[in-house]
N, C-alpha and C. Protein backbone atom coordinates (compact mmCIF):
# COMPACT_ATOMS: atom_id res chain seq x y z
N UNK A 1 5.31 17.47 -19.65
CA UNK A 1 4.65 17.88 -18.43
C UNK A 1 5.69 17.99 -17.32
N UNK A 2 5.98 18.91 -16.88
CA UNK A 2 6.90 19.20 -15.87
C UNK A 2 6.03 19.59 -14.42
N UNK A 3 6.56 18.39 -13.62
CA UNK A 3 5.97 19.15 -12.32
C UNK A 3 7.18 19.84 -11.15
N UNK A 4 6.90 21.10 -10.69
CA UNK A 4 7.29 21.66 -10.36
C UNK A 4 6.70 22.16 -8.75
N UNK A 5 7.10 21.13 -8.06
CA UNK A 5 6.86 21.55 -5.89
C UNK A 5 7.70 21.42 -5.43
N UNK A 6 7.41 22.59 -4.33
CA UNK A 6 8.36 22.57 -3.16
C UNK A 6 8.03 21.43 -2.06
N UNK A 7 8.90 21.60 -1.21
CA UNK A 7 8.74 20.74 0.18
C UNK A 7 7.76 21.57 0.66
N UNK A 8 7.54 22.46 0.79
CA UNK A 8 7.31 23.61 1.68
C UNK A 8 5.38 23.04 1.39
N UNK A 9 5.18 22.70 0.25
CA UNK A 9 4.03 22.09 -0.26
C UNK A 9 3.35 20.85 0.64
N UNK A 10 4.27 20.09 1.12
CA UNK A 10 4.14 18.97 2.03
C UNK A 10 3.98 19.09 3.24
N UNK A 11 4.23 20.29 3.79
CA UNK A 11 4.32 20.60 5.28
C UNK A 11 3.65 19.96 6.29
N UNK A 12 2.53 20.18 5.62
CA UNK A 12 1.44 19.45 6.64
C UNK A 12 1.41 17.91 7.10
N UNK A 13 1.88 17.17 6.06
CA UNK A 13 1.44 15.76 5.98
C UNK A 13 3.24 14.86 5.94
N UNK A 14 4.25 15.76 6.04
CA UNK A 14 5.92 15.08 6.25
C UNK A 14 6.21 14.38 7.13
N UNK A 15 5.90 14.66 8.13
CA UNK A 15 5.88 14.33 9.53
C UNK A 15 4.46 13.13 10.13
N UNK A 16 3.65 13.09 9.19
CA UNK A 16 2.55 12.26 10.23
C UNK A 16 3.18 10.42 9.63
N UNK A 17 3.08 9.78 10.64
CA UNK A 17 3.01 8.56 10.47
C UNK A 17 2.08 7.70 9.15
N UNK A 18 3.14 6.72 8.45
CA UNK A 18 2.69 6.13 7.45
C UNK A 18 1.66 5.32 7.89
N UNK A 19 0.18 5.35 6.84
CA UNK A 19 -1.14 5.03 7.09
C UNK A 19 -0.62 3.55 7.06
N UNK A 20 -1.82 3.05 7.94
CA UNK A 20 -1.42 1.15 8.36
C UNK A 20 -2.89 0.69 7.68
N UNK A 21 -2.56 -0.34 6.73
CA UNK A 21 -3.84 -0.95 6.26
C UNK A 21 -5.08 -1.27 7.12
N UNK A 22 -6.02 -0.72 6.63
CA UNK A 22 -7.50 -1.61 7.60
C UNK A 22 -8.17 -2.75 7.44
N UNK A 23 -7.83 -3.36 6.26
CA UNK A 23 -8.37 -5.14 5.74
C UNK A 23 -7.76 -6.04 6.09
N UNK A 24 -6.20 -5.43 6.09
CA UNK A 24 -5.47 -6.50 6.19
C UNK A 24 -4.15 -6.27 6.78
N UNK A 25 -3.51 -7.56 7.41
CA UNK A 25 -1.87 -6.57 8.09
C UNK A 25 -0.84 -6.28 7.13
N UNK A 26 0.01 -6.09 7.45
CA UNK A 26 0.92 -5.33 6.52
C UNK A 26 1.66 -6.63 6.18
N UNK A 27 2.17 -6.93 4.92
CA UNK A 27 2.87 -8.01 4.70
C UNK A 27 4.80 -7.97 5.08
N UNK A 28 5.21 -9.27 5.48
CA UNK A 28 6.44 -9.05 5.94
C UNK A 28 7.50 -9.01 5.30
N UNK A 29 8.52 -8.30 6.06
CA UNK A 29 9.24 -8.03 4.49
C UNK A 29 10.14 -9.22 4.00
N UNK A 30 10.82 -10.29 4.32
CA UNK A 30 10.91 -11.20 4.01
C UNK A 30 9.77 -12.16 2.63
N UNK A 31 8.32 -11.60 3.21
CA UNK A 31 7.43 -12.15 1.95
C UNK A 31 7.76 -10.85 0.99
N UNK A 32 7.92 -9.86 1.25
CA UNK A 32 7.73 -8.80 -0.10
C UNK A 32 9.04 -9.07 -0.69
N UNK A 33 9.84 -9.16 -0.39
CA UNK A 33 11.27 -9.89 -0.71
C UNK A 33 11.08 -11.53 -1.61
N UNK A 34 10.43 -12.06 -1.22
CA UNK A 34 10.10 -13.41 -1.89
C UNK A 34 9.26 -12.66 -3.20
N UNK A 35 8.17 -12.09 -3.01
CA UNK A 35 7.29 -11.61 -4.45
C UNK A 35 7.68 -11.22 -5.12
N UNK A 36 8.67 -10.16 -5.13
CA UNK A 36 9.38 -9.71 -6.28
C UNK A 36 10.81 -10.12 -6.48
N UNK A 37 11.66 -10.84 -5.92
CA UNK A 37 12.66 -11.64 -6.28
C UNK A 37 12.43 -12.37 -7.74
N UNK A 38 11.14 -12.84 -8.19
CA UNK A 38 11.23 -13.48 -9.38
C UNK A 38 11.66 -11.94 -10.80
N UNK A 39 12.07 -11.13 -10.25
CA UNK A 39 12.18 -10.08 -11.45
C UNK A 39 13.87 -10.15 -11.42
N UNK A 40 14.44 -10.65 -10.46
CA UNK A 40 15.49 -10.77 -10.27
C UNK A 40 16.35 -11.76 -11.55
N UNK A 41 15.08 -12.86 -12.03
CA UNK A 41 15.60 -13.97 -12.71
C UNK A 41 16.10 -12.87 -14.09
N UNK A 42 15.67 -12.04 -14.49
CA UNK A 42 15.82 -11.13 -15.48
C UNK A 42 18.01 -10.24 -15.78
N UNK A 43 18.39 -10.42 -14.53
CA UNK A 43 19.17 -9.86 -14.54
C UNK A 43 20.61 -10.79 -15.27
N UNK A 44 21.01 -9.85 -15.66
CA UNK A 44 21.77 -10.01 -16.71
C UNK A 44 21.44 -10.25 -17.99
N UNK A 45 19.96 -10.22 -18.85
CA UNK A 45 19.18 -10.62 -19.83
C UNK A 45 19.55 -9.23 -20.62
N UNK A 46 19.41 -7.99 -20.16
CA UNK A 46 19.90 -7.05 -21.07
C UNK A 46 21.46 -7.34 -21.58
N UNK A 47 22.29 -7.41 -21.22
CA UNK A 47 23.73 -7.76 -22.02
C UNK A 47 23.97 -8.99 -22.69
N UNK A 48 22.94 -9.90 -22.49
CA UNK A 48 22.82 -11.40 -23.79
C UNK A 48 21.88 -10.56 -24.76
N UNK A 49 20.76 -9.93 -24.59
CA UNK A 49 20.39 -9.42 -25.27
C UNK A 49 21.58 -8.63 -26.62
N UNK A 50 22.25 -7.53 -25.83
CA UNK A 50 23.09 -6.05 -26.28
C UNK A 50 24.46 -7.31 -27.35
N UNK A 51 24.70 -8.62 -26.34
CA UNK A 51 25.62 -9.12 -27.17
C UNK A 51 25.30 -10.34 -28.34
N UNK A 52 23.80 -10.64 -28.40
CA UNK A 52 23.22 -11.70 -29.49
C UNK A 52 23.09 -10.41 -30.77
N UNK A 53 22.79 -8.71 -30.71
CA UNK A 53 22.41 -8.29 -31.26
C UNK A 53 24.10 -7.39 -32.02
N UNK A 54 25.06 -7.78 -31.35
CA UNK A 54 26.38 -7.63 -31.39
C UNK A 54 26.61 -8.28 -32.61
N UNK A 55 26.49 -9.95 -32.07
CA UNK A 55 27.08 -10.45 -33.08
C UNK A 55 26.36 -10.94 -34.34
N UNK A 56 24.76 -10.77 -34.14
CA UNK A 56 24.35 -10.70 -35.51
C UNK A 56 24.61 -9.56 -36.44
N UNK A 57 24.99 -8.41 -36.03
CA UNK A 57 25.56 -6.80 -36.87
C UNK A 57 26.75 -7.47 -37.18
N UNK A 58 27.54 -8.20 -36.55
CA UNK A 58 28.92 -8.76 -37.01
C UNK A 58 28.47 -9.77 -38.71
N UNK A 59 27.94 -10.34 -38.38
CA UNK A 59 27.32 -11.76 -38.94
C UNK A 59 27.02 -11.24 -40.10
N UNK A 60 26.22 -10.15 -40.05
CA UNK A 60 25.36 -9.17 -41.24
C UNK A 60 26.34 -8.54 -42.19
N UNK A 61 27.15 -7.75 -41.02
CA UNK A 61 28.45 -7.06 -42.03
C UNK A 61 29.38 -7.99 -42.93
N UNK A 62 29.38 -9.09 -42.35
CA UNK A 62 30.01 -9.74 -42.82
C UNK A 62 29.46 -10.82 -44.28
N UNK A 63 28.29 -10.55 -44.33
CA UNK A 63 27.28 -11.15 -45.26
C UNK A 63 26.66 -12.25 -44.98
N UNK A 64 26.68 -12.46 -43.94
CA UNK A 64 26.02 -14.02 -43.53
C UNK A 64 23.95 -13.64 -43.95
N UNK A 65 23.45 -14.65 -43.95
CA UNK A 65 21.71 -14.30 -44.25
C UNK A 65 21.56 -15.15 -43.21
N UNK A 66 20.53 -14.64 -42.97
CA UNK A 66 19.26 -15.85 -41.74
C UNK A 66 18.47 -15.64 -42.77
């Protein structure tokens, strides 16, 4: 599925001010910063990952069994 717009599509609505919640106030960014910081704990988990899967191909080639 390829979508395919111009700017020229937006014209109307580029320029108007971002809508402000009506239930509730806008949260601060310091808290939106706290909420998703826990995804942060994740980082660096892909390259223990890329290198546990390293050295079991090592382990394997080499004939080791689990």
């Amino acid at each position: 599925m390829i979508i395919d717009r111009d700017i020229k599509d937006y014209q109307r609505i580029i320029h108007l001010p971002r809508p402000e919640p009506q239930r509730h106030i806008r949260m601060a960014m310091h808290k939106r910063a706290a909420q998703f910081a826990t995804f942060a704990a994740l980082t660096g988990y892909e390259e223990i990952v890329q290198a546990t899967a390293k050295a079991h191909e090592k382990a394997v080639a080499g004939g080791a069994v689990f």
